[in-house]
N, C-alpha and C. Protein backbone atom coordinates (compact mmCIF):
# COMPACT_ATOMS: atom_id res chain seq x y z
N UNK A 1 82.44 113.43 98.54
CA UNK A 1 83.17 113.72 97.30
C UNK A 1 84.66 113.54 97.58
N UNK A 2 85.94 113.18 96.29
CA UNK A 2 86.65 112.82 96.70
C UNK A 2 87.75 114.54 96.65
N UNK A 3 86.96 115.34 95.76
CA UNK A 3 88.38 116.16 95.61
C UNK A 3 87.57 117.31 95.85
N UNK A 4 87.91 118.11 96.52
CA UNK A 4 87.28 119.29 97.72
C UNK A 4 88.53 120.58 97.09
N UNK A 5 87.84 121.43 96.12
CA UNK A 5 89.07 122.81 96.01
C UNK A 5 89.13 123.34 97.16
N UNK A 6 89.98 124.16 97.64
CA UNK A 6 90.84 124.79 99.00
C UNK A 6 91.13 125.81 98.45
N UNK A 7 91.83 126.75 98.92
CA UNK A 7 92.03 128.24 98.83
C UNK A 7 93.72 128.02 99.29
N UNK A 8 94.43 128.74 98.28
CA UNK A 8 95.95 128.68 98.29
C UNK A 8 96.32 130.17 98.07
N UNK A 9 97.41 130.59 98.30
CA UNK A 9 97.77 131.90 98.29
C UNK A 9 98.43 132.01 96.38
N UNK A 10 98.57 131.33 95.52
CA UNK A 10 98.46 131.18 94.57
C UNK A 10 96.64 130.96 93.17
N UNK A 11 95.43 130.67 94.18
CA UNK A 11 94.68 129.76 93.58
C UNK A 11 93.83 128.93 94.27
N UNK A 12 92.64 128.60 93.66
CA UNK A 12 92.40 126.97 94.10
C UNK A 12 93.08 125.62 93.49
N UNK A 13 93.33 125.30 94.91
CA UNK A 13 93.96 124.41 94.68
C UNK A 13 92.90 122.87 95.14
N UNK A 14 92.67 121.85 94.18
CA UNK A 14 92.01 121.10 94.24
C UNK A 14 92.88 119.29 95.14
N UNK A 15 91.85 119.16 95.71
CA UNK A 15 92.72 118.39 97.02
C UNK A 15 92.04 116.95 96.89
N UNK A 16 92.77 115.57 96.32
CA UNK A 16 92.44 114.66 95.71
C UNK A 16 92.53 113.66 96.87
N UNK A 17 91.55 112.85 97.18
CA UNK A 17 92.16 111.92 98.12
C UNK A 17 91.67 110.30 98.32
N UNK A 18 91.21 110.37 97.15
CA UNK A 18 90.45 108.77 96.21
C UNK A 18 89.94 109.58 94.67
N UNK A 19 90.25 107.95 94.14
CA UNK A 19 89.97 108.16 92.98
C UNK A 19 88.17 108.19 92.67
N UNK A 20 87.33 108.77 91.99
CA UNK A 20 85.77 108.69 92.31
C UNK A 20 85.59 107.90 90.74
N UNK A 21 85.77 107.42 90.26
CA UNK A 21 85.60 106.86 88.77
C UNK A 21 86.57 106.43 87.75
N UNK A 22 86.05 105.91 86.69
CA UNK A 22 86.40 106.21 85.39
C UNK A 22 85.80 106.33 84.35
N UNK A 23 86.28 106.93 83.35
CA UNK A 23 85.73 107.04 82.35
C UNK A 23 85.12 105.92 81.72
N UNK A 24 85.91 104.85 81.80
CA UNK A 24 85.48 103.82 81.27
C UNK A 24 83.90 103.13 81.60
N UNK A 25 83.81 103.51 82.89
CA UNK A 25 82.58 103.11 83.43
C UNK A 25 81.08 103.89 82.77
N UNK A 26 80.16 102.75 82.71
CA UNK A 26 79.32 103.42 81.77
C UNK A 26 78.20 104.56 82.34
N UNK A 27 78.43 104.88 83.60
CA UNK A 27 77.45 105.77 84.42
C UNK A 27 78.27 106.58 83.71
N UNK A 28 79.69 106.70 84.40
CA UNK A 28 80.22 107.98 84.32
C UNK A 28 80.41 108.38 82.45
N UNK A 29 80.31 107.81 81.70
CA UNK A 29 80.77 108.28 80.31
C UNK A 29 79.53 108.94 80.36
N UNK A 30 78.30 108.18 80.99
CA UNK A 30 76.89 108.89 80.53
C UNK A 30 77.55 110.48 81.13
N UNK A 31 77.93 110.29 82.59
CA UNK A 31 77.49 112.02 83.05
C UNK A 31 78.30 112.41 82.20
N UNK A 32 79.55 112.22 82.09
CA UNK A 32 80.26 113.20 81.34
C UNK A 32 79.83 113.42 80.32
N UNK A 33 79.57 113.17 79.65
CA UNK A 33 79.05 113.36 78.55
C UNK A 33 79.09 115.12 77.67
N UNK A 34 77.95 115.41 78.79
CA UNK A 34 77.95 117.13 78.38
C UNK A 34 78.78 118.19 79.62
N UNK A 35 79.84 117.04 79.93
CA UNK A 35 80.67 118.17 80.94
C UNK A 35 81.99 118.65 80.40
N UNK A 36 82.13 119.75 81.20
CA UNK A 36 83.50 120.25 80.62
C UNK A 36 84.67 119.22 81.44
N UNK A 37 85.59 118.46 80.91
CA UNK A 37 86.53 117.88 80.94
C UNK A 37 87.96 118.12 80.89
N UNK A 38 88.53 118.70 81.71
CA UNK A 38 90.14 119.11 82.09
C UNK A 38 90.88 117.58 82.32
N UNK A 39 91.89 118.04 81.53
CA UNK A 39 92.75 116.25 82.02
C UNK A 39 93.70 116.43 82.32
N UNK A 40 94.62 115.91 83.47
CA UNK A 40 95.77 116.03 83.75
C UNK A 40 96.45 114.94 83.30
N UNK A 41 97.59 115.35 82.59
CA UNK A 41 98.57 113.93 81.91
C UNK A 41 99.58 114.02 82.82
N UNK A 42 99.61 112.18 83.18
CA UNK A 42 101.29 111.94 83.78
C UNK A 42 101.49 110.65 82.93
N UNK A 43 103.20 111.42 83.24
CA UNK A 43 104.23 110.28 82.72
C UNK A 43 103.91 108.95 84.05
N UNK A 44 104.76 107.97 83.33
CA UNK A 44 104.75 106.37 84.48
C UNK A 44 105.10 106.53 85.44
N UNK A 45 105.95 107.79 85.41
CA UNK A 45 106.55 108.00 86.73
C UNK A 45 105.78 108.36 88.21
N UNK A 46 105.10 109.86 87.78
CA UNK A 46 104.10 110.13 88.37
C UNK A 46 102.75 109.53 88.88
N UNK A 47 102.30 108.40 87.33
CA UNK A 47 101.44 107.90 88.39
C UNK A 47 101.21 106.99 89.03
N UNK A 48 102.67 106.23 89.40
CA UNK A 48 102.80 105.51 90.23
C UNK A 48 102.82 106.03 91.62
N UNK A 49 102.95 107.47 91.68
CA UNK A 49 103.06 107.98 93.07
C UNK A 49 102.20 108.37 93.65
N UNK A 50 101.98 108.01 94.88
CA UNK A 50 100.73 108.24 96.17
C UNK A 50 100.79 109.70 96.12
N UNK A 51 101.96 110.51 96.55
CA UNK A 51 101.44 112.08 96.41
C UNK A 51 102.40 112.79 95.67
N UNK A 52 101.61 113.92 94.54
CA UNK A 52 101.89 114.79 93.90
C UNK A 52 100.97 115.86 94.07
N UNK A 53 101.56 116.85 92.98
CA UNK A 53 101.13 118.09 93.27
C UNK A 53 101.60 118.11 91.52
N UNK A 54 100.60 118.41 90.48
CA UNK A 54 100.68 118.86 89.52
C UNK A 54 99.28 119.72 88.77
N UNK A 55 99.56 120.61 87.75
CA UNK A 55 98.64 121.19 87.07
C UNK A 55 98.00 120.34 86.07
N UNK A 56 96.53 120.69 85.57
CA UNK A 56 95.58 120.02 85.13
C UNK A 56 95.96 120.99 83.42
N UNK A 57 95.42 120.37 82.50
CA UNK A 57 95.57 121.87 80.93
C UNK A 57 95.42 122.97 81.26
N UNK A 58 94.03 122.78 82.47
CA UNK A 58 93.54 124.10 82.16
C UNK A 58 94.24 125.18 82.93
N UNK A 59 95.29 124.88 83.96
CA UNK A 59 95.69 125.52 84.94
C UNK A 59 95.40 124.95 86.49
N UNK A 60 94.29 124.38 86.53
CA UNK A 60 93.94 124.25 88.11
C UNK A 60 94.88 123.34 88.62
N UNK A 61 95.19 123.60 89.86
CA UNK A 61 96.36 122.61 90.39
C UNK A 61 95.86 121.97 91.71
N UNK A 62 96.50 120.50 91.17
CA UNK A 62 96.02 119.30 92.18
C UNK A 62 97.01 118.96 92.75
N UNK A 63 96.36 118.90 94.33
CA UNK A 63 97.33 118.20 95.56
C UNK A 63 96.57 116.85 95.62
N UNK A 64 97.35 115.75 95.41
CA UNK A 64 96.88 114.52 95.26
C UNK A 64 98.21 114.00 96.19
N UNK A 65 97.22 113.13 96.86
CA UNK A 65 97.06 112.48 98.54
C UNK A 65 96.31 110.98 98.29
N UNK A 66 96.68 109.88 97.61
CA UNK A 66 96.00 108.65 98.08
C UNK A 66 97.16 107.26 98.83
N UNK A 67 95.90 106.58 99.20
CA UNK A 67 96.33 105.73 99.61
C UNK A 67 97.25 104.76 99.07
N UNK A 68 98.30 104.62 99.44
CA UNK A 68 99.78 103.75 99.05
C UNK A 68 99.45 102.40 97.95
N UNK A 69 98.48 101.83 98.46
CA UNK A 69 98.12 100.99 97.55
C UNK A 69 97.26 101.24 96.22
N UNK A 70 96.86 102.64 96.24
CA UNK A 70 95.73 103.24 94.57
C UNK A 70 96.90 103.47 93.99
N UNK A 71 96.45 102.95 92.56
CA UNK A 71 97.24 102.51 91.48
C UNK A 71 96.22 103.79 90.69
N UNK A 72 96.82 104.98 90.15
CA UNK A 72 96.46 105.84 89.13
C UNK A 72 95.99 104.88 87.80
N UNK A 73 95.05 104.90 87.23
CA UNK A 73 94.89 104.77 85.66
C UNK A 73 94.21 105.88 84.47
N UNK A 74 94.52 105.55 84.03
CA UNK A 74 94.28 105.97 82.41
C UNK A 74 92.38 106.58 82.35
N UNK A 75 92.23 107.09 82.22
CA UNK A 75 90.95 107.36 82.55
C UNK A 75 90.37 107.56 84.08
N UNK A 76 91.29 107.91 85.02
CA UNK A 76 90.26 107.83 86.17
C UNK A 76 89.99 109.28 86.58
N UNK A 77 89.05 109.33 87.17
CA UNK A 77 88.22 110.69 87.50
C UNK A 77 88.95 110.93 88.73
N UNK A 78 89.36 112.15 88.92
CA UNK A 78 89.80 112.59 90.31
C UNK A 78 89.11 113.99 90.98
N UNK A 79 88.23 114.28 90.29
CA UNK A 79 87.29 115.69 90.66
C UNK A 79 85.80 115.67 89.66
N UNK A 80 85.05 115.75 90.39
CA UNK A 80 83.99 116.03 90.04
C UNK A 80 83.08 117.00 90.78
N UNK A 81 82.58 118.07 89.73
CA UNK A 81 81.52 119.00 90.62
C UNK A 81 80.04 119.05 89.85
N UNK A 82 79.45 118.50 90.23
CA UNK A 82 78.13 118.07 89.97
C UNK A 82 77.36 119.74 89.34
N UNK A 83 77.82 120.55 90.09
CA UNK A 83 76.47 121.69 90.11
C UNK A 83 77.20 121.98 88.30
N UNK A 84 78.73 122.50 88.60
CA UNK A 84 79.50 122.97 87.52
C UNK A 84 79.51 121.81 86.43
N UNK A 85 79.25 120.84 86.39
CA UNK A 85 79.11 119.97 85.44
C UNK A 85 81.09 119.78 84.87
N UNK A 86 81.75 119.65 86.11
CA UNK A 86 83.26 120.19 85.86
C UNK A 86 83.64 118.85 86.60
N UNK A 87 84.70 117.89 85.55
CA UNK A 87 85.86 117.18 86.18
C UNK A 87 86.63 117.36 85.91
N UNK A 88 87.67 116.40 86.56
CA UNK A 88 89.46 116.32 85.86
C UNK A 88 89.82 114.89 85.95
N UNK A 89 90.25 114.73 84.69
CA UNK A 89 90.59 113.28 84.16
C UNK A 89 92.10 112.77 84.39
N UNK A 90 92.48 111.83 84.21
CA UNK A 90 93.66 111.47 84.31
C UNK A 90 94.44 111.01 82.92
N UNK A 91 95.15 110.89 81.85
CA UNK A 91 95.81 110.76 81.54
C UNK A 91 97.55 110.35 80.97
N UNK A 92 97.51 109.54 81.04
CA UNK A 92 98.27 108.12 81.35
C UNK A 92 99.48 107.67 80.49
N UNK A 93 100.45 108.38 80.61
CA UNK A 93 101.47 107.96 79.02
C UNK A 93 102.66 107.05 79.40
N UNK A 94 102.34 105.85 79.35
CA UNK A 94 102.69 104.64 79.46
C UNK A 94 103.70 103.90 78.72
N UNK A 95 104.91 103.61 79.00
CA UNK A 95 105.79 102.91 78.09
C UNK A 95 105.13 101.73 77.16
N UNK A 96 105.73 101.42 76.34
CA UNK A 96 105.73 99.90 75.91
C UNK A 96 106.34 98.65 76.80
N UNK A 97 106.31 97.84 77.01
CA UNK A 97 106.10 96.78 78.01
C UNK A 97 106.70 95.36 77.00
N UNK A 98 108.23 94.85 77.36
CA UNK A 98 108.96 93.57 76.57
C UNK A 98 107.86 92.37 77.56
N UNK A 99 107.78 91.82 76.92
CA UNK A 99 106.98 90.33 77.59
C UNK A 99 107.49 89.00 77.41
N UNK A 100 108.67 88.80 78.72
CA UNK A 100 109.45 87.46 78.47
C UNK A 100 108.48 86.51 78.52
N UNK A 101 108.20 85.15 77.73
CA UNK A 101 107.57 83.93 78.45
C UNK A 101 108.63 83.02 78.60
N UNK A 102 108.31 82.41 79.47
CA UNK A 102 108.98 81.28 80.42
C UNK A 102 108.39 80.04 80.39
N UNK A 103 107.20 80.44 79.65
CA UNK A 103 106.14 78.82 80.29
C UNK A 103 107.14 77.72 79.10
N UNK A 104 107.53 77.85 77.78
CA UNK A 104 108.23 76.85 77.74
C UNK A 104 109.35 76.18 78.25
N UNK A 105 110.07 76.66 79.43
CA UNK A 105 110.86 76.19 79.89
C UNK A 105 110.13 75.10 81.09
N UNK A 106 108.98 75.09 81.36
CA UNK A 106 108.13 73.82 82.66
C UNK A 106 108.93 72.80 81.66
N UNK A 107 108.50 72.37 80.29
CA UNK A 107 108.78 71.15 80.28
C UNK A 107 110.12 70.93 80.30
N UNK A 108 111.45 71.52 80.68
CA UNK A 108 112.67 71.06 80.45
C UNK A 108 112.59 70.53 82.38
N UNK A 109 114.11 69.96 82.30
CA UNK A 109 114.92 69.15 83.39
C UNK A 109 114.85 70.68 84.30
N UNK A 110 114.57 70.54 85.43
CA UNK A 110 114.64 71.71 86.43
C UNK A 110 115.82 72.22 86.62
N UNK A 111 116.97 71.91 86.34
CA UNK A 111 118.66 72.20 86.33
C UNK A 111 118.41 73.09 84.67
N UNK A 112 117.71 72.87 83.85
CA UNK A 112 118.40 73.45 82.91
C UNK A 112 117.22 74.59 82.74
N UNK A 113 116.26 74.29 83.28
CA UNK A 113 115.11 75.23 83.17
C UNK A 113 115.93 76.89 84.06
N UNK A 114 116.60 76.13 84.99
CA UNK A 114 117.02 77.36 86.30
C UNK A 114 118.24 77.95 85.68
N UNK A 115 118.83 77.02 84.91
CA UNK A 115 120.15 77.84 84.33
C UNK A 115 119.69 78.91 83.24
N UNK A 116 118.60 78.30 82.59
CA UNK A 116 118.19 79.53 81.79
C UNK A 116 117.78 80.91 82.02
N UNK A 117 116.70 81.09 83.34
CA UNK A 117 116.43 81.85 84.42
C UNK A 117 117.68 82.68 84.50
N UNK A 118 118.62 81.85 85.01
CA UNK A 118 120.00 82.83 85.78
C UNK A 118 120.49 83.16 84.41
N UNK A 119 120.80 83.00 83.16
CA UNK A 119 121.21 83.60 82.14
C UNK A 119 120.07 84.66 81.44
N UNK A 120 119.69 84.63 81.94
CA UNK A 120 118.39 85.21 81.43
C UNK A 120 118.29 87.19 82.56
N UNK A 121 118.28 86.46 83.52
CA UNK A 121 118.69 87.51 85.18
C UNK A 121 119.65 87.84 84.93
N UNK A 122 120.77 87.54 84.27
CA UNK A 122 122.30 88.43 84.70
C UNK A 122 122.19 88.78 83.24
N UNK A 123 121.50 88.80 82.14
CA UNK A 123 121.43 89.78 80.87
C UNK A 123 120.60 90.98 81.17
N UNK A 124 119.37 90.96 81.74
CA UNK A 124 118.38 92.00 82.38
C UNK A 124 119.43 92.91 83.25
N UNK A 125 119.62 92.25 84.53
CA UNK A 125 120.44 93.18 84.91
C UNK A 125 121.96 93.82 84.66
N UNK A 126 122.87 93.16 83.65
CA UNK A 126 123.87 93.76 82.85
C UNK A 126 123.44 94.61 82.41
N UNK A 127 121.80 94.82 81.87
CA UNK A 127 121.51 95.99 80.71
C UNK A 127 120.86 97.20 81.98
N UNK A 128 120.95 96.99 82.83
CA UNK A 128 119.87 97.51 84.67
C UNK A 128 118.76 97.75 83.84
N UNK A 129 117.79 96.49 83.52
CA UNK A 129 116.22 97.24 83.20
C UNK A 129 115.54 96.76 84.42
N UNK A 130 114.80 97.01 84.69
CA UNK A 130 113.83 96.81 86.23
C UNK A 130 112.99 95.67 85.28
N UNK A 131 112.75 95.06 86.12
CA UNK A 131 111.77 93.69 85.99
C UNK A 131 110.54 93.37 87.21
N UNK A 132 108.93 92.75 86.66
CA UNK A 132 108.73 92.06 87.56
C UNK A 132 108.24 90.97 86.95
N UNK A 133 108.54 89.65 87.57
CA UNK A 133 108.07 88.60 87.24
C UNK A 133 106.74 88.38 87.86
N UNK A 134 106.02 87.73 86.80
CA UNK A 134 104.22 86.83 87.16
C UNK A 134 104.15 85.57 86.72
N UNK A 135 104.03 84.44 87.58
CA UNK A 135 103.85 83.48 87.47
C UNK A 135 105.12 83.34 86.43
N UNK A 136 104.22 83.01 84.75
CA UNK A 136 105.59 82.26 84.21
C UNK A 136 106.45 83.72 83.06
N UNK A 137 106.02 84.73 83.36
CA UNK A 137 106.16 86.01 82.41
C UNK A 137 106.70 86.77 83.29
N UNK A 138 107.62 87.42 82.51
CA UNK A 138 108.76 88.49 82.91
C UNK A 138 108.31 89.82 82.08
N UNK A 139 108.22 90.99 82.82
CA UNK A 139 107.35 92.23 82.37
C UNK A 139 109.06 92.87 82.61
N UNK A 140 109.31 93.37 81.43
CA UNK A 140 110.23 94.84 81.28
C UNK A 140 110.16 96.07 80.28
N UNK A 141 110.17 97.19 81.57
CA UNK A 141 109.50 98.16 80.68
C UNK A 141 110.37 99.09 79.71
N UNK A 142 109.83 99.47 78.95
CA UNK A 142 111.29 100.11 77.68
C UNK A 142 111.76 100.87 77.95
N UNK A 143 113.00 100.63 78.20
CA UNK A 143 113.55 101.93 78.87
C UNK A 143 114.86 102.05 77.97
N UNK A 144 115.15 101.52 77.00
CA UNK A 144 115.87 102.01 75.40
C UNK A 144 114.94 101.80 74.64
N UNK A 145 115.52 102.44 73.15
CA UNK A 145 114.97 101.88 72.14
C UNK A 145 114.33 100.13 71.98
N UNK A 146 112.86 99.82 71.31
CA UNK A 146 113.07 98.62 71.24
C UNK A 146 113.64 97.90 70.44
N UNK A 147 114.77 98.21 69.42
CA UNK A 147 115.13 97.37 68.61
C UNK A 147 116.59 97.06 68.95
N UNK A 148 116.95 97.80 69.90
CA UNK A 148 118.08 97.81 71.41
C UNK A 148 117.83 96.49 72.28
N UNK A 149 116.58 96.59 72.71
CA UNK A 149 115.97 95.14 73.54
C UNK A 149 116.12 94.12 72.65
N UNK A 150 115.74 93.95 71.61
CA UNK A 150 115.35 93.12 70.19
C UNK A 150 116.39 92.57 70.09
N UNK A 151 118.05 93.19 69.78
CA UNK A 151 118.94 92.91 70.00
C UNK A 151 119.93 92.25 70.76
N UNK A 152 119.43 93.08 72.35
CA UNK A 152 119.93 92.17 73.66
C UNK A 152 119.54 90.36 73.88
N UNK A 153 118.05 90.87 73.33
CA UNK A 153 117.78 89.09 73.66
C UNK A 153 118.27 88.58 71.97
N UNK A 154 118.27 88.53 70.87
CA UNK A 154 118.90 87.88 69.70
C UNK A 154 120.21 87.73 70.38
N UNK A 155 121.42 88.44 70.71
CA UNK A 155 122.24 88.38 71.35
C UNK A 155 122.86 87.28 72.02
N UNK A 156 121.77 87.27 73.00
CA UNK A 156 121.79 85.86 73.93
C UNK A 156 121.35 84.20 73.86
N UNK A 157 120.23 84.97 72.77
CA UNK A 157 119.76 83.59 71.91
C UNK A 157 118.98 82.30 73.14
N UNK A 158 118.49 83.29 74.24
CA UNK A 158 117.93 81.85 74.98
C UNK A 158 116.58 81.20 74.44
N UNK A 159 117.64 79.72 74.56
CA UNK A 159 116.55 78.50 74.16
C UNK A 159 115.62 78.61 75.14
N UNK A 160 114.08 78.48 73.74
CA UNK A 160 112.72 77.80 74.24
C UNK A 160 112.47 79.27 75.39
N UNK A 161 113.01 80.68 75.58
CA UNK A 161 112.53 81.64 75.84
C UNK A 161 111.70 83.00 74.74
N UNK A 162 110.55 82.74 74.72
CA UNK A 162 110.15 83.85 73.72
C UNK A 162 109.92 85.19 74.14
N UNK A 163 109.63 86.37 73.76
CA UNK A 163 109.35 87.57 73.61
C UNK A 163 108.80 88.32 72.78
N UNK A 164 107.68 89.21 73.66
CA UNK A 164 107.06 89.80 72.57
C UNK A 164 106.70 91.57 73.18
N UNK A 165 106.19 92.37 72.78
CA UNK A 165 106.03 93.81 73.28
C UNK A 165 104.35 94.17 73.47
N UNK A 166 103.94 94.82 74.14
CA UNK A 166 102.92 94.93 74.40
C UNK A 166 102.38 96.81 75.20
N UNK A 167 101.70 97.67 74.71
CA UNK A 167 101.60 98.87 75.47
C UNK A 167 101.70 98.48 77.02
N UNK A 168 102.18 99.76 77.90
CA UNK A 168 101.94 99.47 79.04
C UNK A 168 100.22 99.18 79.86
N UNK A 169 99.48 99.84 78.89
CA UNK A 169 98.08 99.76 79.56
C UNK A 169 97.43 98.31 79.42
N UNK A 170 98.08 97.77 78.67
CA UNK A 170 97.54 96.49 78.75
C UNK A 170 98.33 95.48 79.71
N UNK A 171 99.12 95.87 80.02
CA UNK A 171 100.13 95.16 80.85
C UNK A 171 99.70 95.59 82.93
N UNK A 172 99.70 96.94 82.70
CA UNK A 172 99.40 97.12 84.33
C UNK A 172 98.16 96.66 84.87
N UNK A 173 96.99 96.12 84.24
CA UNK A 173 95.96 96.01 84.97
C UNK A 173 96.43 94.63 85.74
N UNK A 174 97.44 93.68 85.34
CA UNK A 174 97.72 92.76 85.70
C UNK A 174 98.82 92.35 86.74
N UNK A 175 98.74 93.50 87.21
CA UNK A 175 100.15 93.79 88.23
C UNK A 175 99.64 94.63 89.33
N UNK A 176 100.03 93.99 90.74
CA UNK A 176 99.59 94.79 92.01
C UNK A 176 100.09 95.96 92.12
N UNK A 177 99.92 96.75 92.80
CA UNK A 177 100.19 98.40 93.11
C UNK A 177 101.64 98.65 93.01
N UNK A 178 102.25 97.53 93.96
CA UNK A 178 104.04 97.46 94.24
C UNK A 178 104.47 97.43 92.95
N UNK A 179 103.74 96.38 92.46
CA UNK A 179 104.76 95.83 90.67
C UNK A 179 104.67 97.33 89.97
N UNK A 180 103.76 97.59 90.09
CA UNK A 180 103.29 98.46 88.84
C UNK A 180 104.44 99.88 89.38
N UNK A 181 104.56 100.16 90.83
CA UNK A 181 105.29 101.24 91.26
C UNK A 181 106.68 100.74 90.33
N UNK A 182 107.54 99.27 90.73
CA UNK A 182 108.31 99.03 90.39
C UNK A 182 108.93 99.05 88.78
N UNK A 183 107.94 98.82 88.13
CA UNK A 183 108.18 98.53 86.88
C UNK A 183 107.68 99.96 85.86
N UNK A 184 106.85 100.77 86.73
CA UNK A 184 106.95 102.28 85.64
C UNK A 184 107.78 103.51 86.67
N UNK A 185 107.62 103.12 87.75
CA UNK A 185 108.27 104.31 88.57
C UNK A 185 109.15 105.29 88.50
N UNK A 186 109.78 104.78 88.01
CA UNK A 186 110.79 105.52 87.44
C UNK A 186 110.97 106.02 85.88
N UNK A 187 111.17 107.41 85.77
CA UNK A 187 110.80 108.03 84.37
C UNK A 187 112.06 107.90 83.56
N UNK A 188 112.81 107.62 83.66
CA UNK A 188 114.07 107.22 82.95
C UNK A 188 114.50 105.70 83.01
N UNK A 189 115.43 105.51 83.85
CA UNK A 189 116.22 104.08 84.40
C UNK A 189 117.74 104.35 83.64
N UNK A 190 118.32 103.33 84.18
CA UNK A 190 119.95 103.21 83.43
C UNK A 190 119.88 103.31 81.97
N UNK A 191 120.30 104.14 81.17
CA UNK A 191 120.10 103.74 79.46
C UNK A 191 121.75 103.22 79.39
N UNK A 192 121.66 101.76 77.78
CA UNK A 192 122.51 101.71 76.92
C UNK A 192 121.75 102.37 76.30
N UNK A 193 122.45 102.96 75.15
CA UNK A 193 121.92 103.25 73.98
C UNK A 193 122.58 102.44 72.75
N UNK A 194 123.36 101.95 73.03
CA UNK A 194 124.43 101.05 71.57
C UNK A 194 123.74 99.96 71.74
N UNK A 195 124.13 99.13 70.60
CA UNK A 195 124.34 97.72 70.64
C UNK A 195 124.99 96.99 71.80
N UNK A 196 124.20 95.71 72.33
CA UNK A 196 124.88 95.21 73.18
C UNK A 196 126.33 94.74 73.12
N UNK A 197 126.63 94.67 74.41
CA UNK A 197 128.44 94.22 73.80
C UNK A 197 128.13 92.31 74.00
């Protein structure tokens, strides 16, 4: 089993050290089914991180310990007790996610394709939003208002670059452990809040 309660001078304290499921999976929706279900919610911040220590609704508190590369999601099971018919879920509150594409820039001249890139890189980071690039898509996560972002790129007006927004949960399954640390990790980031200059 992955999460073993312990005895704390506060409590049991429940001790996480792989993820054992998800909800999504159709065994486990079966068991759960008629179990009692505690969920612990984290911000992007948290569950990008290998170890925490936070409370579940109900009170019970988890020391969570995984491996550097487990990526927390939205549904995953981190305790299960078979006899008690008792887990604890995960809960997942995920930014919205800007989605640069790039793929129309393959067909331009490679000089003007790269100049766009670098005008493109020194607007992201003028505004400090964290970025990771995939293949031909640029993932940035909202970290102002979006009609703030909406603005920054109208602003700049780059040719044959589009954009569009997308929840974060649809966005992280597509990003390795690092990206995903990189791009929600942090529960704030630099804010503008105005109009770009």
């Amino acid at each position: 089993m992955a999460a073993l309660p312990v005895s704390s001078s506060q409590g049991a304290v429940i001790r996480v050290t792989s993820v054992i499921g998800n909800v999504a999976e159709p065994a486990w929706r079966e068991r759960l089914g008629d179990a009692q279900v505690d969920v612990i919610r984290l911000d992007q911040a948290e569950a990008q991180k290998s170890r925490l220590r936070k409370a579940a609704q109900s009170g019970a508190e988890l020391a969570i310990t995984l491996d550097r590369e487990t990526r927390l999601r939205d549904g995953d099971i981190l305790f299960w007790d078979q006899a008690g018919r008792r887990a604890v879920v995960t809960h997942i509150d995920l930014r919205d996610v800007m989605i640069i594409d790039l793929g129309a820039l393959a067909g331009e001249p490679p000089e003007a394709a790269m100049a766009r890139c670098v005008e493109l890189g020194h607007a992201l980071g003028n505004q400090h939003w964290p970025a990771v690039v995939r293949g031909t898509r640029v993932y940035v996560p909202l970290t102002v208002a979006r009609d703030v972002m909406q603005s920054v790129m109208k602003t700049h007006d780059f040719a044959r670059v589009g954009y569009s927004f997308a929840p974060g949960a649809q966005v992280i399954p597509h990003l390795t452990a690092s990206e995903a640390r990189r791009l929600f990790g942090t529960a704030g980031g630099h804010r503008h809040d105005g109009p770009p200059e």
